[in-house]
N, C-alpha and C. Protein backbone atom coordinates (compact mmCIF):
# COMPACT_ATOMS: atom_id res chain seq x y z
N UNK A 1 0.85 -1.19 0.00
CA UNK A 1 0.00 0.00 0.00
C UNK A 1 0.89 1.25 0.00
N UNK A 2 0.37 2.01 -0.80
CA UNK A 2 1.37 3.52 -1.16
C UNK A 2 0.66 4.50 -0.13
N UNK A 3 1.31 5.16 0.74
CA UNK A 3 1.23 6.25 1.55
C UNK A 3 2.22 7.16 1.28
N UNK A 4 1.91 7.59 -0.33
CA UNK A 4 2.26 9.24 -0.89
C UNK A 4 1.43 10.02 -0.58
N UNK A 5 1.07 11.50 -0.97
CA UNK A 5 0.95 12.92 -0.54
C UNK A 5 -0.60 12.45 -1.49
N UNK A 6 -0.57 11.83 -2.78
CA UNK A 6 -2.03 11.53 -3.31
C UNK A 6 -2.84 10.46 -2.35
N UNK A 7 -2.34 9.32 -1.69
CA UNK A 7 -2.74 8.74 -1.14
C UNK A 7 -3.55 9.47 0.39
N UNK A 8 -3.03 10.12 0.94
CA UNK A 8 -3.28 11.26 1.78
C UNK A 8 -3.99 12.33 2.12
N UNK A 9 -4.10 12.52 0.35
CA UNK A 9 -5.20 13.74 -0.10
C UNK A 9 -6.41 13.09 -0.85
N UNK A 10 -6.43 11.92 -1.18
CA UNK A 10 -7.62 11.13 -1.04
C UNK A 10 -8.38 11.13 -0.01
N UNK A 11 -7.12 10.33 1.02
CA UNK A 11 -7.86 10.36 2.18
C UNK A 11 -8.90 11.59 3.04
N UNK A 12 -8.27 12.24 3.17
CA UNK A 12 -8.58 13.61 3.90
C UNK A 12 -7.92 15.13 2.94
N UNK A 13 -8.69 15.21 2.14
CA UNK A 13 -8.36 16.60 1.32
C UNK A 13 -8.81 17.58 1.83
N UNK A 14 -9.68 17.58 2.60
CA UNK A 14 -9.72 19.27 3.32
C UNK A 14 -8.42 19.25 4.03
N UNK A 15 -7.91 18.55 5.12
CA UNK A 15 -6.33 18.29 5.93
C UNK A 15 -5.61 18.64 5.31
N UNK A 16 -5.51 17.86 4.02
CA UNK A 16 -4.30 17.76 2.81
C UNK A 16 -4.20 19.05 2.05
N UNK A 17 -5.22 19.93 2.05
CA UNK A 17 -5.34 21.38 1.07
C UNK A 17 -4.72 22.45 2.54
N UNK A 18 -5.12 22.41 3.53
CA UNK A 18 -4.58 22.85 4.61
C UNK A 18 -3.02 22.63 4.94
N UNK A 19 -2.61 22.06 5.08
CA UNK A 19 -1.15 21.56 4.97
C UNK A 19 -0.85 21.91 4.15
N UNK A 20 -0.74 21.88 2.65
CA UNK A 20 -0.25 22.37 1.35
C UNK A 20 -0.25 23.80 1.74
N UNK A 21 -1.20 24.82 2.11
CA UNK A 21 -1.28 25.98 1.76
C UNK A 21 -0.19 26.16 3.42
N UNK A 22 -0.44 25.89 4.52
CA UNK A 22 0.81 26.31 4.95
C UNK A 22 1.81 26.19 4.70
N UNK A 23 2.03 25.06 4.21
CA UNK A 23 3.92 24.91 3.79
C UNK A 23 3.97 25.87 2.71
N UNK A 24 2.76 26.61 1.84
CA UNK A 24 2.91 27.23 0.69
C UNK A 24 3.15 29.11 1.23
N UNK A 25 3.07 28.75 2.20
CA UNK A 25 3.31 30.56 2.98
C UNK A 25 4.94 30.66 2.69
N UNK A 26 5.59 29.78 3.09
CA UNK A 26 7.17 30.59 3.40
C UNK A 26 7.98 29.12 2.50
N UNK A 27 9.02 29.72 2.16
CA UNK A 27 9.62 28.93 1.11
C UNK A 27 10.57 27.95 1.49
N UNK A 28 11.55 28.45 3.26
CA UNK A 28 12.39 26.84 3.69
C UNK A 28 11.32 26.71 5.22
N UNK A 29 11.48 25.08 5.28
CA UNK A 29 10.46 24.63 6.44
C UNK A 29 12.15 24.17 7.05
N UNK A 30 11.77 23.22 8.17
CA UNK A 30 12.61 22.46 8.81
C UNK A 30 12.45 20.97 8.82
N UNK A 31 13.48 20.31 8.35
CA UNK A 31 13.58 18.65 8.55
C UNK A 31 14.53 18.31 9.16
N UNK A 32 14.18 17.05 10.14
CA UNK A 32 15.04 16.34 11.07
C UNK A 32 14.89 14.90 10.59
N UNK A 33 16.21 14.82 9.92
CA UNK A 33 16.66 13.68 9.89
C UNK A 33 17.73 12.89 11.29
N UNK A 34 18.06 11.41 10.88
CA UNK A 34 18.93 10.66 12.11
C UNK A 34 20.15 11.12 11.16
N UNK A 35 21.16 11.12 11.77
CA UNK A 35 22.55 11.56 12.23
C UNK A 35 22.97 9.79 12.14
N UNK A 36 24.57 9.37 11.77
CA UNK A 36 25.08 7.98 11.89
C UNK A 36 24.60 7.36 13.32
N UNK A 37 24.63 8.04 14.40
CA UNK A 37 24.75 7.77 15.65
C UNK A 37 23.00 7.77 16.72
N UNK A 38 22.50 7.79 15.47
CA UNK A 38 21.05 7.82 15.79
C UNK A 38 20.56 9.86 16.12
N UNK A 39 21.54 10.53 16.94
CA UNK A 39 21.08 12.02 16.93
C UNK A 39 20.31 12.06 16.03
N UNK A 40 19.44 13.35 16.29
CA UNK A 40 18.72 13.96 15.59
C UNK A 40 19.84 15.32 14.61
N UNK A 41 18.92 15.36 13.71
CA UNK A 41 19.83 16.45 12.51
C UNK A 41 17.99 17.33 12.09
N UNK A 42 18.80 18.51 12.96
CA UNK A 42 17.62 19.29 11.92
C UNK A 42 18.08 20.75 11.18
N UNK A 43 17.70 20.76 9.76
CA UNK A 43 18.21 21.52 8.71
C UNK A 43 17.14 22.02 8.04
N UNK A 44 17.33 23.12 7.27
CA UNK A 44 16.51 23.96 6.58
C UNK A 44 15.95 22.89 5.08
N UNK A 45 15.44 23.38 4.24
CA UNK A 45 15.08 22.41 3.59
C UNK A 45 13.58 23.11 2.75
N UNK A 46 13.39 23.19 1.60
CA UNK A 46 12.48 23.63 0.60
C UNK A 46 11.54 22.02 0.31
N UNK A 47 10.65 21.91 -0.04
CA UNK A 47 9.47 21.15 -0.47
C UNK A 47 8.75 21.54 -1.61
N UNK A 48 8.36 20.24 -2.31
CA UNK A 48 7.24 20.81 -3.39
C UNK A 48 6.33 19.41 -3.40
N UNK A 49 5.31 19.87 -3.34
CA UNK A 49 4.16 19.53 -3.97
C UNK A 49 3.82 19.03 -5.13
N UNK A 50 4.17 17.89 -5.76
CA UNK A 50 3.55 18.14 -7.29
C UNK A 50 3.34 16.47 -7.64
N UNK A 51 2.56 16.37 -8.25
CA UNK A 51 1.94 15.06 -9.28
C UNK A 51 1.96 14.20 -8.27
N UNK A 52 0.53 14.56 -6.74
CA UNK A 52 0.59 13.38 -6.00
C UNK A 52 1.51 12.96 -5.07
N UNK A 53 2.68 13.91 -4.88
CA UNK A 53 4.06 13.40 -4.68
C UNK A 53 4.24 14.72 -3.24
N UNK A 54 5.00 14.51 -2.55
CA UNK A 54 5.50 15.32 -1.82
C UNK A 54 7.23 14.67 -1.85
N UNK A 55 7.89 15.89 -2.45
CA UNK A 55 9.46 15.63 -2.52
C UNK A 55 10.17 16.65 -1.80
N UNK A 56 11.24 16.24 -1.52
CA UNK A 56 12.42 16.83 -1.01
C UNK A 56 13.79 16.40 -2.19
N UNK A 57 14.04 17.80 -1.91
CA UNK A 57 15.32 17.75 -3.33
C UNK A 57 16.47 18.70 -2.26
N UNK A 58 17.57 17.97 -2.45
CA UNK A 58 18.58 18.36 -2.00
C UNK A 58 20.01 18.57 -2.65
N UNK A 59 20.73 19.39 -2.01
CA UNK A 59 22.03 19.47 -2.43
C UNK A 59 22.90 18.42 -2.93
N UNK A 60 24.06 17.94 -3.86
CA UNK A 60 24.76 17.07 -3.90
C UNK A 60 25.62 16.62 -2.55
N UNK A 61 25.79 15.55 -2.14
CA UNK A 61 26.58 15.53 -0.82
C UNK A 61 25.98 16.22 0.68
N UNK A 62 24.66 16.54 0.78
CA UNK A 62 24.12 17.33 1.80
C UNK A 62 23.92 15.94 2.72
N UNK A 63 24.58 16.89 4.05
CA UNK A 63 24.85 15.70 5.18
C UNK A 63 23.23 15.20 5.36
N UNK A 64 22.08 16.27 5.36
CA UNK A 64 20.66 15.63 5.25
C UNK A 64 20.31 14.51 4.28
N UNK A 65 20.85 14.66 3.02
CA UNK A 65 20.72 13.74 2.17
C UNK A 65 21.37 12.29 2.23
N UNK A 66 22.56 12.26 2.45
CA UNK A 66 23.70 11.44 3.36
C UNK A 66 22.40 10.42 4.63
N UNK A 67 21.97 11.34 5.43
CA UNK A 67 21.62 11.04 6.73
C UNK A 67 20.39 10.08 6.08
N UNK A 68 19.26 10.30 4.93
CA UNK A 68 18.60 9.84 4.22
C UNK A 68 18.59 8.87 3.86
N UNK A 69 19.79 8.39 2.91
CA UNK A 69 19.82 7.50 2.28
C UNK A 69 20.25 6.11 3.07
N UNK A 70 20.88 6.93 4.31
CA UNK A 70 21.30 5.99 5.73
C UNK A 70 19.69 5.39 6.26
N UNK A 71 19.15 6.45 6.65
CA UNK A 71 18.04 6.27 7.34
C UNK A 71 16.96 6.68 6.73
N UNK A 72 15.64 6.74 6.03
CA UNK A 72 14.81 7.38 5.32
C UNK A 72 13.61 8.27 6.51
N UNK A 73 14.16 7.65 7.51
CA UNK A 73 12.71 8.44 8.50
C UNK A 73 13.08 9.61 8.60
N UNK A 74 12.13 10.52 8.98
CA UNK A 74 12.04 12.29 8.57
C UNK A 74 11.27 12.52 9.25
N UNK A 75 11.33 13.99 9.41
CA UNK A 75 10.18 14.81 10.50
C UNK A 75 10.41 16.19 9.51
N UNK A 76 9.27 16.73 9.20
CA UNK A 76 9.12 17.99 8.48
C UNK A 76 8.03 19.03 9.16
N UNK A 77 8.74 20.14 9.74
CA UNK A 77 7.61 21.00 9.49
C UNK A 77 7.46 22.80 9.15
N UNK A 78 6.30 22.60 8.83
CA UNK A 78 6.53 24.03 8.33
C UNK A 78 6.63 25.50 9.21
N UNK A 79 7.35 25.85 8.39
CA UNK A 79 8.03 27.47 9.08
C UNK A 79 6.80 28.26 9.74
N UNK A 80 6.96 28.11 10.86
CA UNK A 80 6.12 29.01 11.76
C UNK A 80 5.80 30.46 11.24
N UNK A 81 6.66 31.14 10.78
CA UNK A 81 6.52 32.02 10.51
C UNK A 81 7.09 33.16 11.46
N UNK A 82 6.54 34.66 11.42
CA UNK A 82 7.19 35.66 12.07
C UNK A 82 6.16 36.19 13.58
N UNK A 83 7.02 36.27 14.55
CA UNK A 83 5.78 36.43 16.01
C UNK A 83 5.18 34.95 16.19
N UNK A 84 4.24 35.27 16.68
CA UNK A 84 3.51 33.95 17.59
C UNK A 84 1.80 33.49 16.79
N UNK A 85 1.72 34.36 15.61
CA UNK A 85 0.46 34.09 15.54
C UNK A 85 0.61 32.72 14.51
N UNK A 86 1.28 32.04 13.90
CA UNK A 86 1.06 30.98 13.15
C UNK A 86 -0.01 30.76 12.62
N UNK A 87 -0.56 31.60 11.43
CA UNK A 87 -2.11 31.32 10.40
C UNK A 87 -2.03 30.19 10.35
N UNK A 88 -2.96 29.57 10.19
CA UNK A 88 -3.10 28.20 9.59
C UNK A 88 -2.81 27.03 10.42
N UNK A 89 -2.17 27.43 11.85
CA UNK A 89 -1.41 26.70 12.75
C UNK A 89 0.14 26.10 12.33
N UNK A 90 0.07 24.95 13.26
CA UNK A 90 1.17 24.47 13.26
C UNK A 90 1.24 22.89 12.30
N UNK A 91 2.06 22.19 11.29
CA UNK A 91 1.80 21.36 10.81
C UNK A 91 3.07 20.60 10.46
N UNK A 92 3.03 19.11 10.78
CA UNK A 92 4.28 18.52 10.64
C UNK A 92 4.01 17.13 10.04
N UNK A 93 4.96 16.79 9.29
CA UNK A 93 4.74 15.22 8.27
C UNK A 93 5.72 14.27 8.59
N UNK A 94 5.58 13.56 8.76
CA UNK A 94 6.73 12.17 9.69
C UNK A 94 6.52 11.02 8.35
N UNK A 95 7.42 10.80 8.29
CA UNK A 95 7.44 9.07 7.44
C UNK A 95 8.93 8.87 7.06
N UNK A 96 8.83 8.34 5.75
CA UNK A 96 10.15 7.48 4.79
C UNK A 96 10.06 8.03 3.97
N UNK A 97 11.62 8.78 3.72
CA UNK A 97 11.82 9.40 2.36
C UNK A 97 12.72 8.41 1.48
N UNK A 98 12.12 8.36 -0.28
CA UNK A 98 13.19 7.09 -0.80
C UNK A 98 13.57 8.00 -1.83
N UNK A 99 14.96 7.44 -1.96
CA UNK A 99 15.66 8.68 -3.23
C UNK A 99 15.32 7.84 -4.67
N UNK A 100 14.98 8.93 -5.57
CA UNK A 100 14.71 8.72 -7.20
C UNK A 100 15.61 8.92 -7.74
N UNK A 101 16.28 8.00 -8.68
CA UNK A 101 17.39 7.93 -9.58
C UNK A 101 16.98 7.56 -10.60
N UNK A 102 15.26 7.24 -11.31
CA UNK A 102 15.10 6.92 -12.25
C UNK A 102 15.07 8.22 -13.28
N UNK A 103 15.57 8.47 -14.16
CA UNK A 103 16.35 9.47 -15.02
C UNK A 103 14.72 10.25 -15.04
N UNK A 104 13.97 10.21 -15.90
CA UNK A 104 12.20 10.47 -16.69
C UNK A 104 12.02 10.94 -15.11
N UNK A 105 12.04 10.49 -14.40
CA UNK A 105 11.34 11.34 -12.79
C UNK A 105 11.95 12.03 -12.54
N UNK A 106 13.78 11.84 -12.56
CA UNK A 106 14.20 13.20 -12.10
C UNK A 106 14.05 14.55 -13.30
N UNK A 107 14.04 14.07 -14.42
CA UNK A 107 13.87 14.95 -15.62
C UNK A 107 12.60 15.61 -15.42
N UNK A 108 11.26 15.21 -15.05
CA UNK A 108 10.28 15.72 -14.80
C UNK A 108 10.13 17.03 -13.96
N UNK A 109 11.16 16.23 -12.54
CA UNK A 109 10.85 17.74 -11.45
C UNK A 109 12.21 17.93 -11.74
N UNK A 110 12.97 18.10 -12.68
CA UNK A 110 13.36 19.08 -12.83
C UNK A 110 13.07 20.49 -13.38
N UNK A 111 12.15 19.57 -14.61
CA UNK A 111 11.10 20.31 -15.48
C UNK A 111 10.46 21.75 -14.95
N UNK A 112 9.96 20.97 -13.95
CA UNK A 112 8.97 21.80 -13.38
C UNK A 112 9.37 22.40 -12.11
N UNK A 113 10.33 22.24 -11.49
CA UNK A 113 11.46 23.27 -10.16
C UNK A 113 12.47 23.76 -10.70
N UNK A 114 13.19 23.26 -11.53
CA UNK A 114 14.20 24.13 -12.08
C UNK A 114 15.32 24.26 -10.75
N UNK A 115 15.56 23.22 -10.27
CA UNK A 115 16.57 23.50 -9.19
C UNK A 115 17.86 24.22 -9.72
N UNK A 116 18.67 24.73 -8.78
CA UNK A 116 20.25 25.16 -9.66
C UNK A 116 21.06 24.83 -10.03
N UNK A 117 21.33 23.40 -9.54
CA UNK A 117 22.46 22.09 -10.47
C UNK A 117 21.37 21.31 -10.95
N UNK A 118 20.28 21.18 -12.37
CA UNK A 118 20.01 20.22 -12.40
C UNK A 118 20.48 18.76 -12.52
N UNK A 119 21.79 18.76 -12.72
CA UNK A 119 22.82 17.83 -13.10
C UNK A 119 23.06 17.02 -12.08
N UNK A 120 22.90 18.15 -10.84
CA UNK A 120 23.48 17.51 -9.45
C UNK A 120 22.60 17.58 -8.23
N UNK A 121 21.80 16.79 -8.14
CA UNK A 121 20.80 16.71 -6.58
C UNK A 121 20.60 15.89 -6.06
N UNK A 122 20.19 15.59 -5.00
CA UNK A 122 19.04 14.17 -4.71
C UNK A 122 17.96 14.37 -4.75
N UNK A 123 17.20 13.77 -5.45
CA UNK A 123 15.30 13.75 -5.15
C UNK A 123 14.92 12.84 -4.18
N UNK A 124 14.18 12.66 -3.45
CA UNK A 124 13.62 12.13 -2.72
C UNK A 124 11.85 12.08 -2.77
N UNK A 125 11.15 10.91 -2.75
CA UNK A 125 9.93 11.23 -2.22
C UNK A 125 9.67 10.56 -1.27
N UNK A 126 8.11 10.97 -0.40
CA UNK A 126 8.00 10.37 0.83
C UNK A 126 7.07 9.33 0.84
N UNK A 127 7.13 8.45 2.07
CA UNK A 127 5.76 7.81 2.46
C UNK A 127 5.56 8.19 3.47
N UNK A 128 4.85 8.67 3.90
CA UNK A 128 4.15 8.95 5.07
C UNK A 128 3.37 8.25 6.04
N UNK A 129 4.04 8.62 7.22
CA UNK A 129 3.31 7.94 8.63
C UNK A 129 2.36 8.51 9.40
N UNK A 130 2.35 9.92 9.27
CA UNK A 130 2.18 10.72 10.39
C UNK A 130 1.52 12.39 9.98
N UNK A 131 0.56 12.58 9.46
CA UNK A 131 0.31 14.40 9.17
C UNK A 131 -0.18 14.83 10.68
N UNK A 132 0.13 16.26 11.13
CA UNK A 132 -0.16 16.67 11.77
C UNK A 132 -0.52 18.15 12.07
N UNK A 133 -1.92 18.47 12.71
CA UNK A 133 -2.06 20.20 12.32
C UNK A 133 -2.34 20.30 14.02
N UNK A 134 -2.02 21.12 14.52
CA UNK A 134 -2.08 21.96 15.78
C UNK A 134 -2.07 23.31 15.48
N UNK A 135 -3.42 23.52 16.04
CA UNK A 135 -3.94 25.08 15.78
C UNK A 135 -5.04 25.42 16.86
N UNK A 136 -5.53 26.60 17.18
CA UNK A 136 -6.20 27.06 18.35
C UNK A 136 -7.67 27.33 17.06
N UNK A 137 -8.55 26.86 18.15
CA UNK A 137 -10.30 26.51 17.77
C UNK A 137 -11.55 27.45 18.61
N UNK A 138 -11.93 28.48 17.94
CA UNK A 138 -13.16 29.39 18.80
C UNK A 138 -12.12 29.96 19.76
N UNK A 139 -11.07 30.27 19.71
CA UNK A 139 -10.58 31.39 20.55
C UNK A 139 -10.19 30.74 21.70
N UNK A 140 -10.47 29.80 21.90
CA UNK A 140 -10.02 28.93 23.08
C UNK A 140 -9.41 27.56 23.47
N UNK A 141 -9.95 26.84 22.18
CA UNK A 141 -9.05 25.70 22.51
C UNK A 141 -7.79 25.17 21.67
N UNK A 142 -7.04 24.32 22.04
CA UNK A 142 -6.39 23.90 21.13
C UNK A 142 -6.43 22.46 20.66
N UNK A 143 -6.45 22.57 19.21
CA UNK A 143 -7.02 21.30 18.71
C UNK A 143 -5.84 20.59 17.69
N UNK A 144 -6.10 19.40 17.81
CA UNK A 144 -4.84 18.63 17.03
C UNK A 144 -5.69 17.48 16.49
N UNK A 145 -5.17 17.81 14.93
CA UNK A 145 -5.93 16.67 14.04
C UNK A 145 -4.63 16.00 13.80
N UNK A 146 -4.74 14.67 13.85
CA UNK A 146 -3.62 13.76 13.24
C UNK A 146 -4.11 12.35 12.71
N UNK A 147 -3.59 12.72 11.85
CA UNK A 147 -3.43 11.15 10.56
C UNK A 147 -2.67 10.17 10.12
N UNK A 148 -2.91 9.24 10.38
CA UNK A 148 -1.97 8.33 9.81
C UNK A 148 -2.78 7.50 9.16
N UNK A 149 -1.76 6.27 8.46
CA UNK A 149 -2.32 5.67 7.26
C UNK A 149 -3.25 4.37 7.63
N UNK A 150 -4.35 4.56 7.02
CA UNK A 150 -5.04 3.65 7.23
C UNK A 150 -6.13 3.42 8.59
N UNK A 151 -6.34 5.15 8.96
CA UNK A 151 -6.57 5.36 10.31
C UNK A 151 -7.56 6.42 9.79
N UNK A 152 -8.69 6.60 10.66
CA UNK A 152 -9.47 7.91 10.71
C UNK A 152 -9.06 8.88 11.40
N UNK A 153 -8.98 10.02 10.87
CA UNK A 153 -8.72 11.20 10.87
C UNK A 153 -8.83 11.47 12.51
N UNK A 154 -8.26 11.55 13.72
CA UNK A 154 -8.26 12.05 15.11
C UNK A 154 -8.10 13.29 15.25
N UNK A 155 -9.30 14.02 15.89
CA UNK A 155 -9.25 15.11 16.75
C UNK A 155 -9.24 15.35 18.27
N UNK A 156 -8.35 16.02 18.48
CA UNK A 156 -8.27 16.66 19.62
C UNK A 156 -8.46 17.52 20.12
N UNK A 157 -9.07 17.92 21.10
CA UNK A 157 -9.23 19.68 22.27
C UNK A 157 -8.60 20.13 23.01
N UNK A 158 -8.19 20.33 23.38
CA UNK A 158 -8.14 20.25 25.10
C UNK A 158 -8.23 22.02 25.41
N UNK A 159 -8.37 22.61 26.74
CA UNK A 159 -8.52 24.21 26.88
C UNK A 159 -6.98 24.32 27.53
């Protein structure tokens, strides 16, 4: 069973259009990848959206990418932004990132990102374990929807 970004937005597309449009506010989020030694590694990091897919494209030799291909589990989330008010809340994506070396896929998003070495990157796409939105509800509470695969959609309150 595929738990890509289409698989996801099947599932729950109001969630999935929500998430998209925050990560679509500010242009680097943050990902924590494992480190050789199990540490955590967290680094800046751009995302795109496209054909069903949620990818991460990285530098040639980027110790994140390195840390990747070691370990594929990931934690992503998007840039809070400036002050404390976070529109849209707070939202983070957990799973397995696997790197694409098939030529026609990387030719595609290249196509369409135009990175600055196209010659030289890693692509990556994800499977996903884990979406998550934390955001404040009627002025008072705070609520946390989280998803995982093969699971109904959980909400939370609490004041």
């Amino acid at each position: 069973m595929t738990n890509n970004w289409a698989a996801f937005s099947a599932a729950e597309p109001e969630l999935a259009r929500t998430v998209e449009n925050r990560f679509g506010q500010f242009t680097h989020h943050v990902l924590a990848t494992l480190r050789k030694d199990g540490s955590p590694r967290t680094t800046g990091l751009e995302v795109r959206f496209l054909n069903g897919e949620l990818w991460l494209g990285m530098m040639p030799g980027s110790l994140k990418a390195l840390d990747l291909r070691r370990d594929g589990r990931f934690a992503l989330q998007a840039n809070p932004g400036a002050g404390t008010g976070m529109a849209g809340g707070d939202v983070r994506i957990a799973g397995r990132a696997v790197e694409v070396r098939d030529r026609e896929t990387v030719a595609s998003y290249t196509d369409e990102v135009r990175p600055p070495d196209p010659e030289a990157f890693h692509l990556f796409r994800t499977e996903l374990t884990e979406v998550v939105r934390t955001y404040i509800e009627e002025e008072k509470y705070l609520a946390v929807q989280l998803w995982r695969p093969g699971r109904p959609l959980k909400k939370t309150r609490r004041t």
